[in-house]
Protein backbone atom coordinates (compact mmCIF):
# COMPACT_ATOMS: atom_id res chain seq x y z
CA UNK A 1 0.00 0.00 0.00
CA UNK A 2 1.25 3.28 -0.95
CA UNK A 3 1.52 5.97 1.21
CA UNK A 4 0.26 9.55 0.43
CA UNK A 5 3.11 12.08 0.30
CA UNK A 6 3.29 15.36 1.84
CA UNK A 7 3.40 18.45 -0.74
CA UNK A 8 7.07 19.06 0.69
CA UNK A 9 8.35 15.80 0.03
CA UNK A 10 7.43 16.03 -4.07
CA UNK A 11 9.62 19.42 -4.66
CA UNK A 12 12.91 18.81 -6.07
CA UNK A 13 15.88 20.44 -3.92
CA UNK A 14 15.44 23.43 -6.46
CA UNK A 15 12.04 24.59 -5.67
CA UNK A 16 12.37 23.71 -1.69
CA UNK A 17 15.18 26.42 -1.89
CA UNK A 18 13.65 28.62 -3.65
CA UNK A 19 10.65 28.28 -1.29
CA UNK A 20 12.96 29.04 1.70
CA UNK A 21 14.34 32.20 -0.45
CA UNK A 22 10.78 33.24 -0.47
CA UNK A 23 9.59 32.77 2.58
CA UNK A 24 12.91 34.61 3.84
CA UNK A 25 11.92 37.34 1.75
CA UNK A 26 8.48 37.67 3.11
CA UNK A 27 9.59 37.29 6.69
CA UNK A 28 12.54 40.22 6.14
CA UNK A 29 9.74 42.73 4.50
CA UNK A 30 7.39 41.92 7.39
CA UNK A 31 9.67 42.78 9.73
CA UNK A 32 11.20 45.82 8.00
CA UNK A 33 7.22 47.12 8.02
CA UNK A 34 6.99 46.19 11.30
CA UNK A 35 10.12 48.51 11.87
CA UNK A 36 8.92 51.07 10.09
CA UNK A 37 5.49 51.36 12.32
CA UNK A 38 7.29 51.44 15.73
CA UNK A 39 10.12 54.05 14.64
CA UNK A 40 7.07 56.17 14.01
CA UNK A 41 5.09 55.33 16.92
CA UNK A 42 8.21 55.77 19.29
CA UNK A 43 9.04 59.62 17.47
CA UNK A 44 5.99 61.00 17.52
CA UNK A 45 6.28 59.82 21.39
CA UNK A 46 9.21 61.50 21.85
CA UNK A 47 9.61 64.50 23.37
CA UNK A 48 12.32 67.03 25.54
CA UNK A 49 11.76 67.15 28.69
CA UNK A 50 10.47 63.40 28.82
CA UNK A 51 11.99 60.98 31.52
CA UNK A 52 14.60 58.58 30.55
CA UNK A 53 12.17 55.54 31.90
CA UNK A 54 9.94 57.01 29.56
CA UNK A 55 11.90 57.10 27.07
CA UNK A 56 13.30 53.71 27.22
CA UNK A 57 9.42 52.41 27.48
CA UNK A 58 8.73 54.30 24.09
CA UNK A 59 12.18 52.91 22.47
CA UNK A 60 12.05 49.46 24.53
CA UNK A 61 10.70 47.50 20.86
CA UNK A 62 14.37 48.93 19.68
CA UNK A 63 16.90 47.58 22.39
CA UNK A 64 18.38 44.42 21.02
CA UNK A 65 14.94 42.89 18.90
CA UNK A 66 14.68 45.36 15.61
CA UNK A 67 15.62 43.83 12.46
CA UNK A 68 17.58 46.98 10.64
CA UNK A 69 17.33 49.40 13.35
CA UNK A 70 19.64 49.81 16.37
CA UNK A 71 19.74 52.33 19.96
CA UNK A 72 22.29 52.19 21.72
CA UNK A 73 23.71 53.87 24.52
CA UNK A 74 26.73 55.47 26.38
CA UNK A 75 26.51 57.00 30.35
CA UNK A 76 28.93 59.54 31.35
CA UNK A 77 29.39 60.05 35.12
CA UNK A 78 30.51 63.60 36.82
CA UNK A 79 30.68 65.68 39.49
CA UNK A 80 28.40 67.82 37.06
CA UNK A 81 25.76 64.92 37.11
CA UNK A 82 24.97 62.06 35.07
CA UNK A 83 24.52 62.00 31.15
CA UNK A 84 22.95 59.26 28.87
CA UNK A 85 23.50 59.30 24.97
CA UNK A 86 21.27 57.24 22.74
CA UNK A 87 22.18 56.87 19.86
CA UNK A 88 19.40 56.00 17.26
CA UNK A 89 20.72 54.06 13.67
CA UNK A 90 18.22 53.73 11.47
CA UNK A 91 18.76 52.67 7.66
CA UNK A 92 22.19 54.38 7.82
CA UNK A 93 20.61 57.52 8.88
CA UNK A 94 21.60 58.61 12.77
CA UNK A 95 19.95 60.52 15.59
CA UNK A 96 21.39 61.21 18.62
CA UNK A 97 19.10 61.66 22.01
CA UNK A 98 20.87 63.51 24.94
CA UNK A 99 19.35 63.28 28.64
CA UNK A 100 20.58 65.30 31.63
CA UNK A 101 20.25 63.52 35.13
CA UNK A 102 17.49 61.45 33.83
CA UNK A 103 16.00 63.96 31.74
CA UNK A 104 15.89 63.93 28.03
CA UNK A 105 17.24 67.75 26.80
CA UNK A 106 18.88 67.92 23.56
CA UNK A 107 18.11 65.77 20.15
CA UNK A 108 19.80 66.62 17.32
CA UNK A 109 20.54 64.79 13.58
């Protein structure tokens, strides 16, 4: 008695690649839209004068999980008071978010 095969087991190694290409493909533009939508949502959330907890709630979707887009940060400790730098990379393009004992103050291209 012959057993049914699965649709997967008929394609040759050809077309089970080029399946894989495609579904890579689909997965990569999903998640560059999905980029897209949060880099909005978390701009039009930010604001001077915000809180750095804040701030790291709005950008939280962008520390360590985005797919082309990276924040990272530096700390600088004085007797003047403590500093944060973000440091936003997105699609080559860079923005830089300052904050002032816990206070966001300066953003600038």
């Amino acid at each position: 008695m012959q057993e049914k095969l699965h649709y997967e087991d008929k394609l040759t190694t050809r077309e089970k690649i080029e399946k894989s290409i495609e579904n890579d493909s689909k997965y990569r533009e999903k998640r560059y839209q999905e980029d897209e939508i949060n880099l909005e949502k978390a701009q039009s959330q930010t604001e001077i004068g915000m809180s750095l907890t804040k701030f790291r709630q709005v950008w939280k979707y962008f520390q360590g999980s985005s797919y082309s887009i990276s924040l990272k940060s530096n700390k600088t400790q004085s007797v003047y008071g403590n500093r944060e730098q973000f440091i936003l990379n997105a699609y080559g393009s860079k923005k830089y978010y300052y904050f002032r004992d816990g206070i966001l103050t300066t953003i600038s291209d």
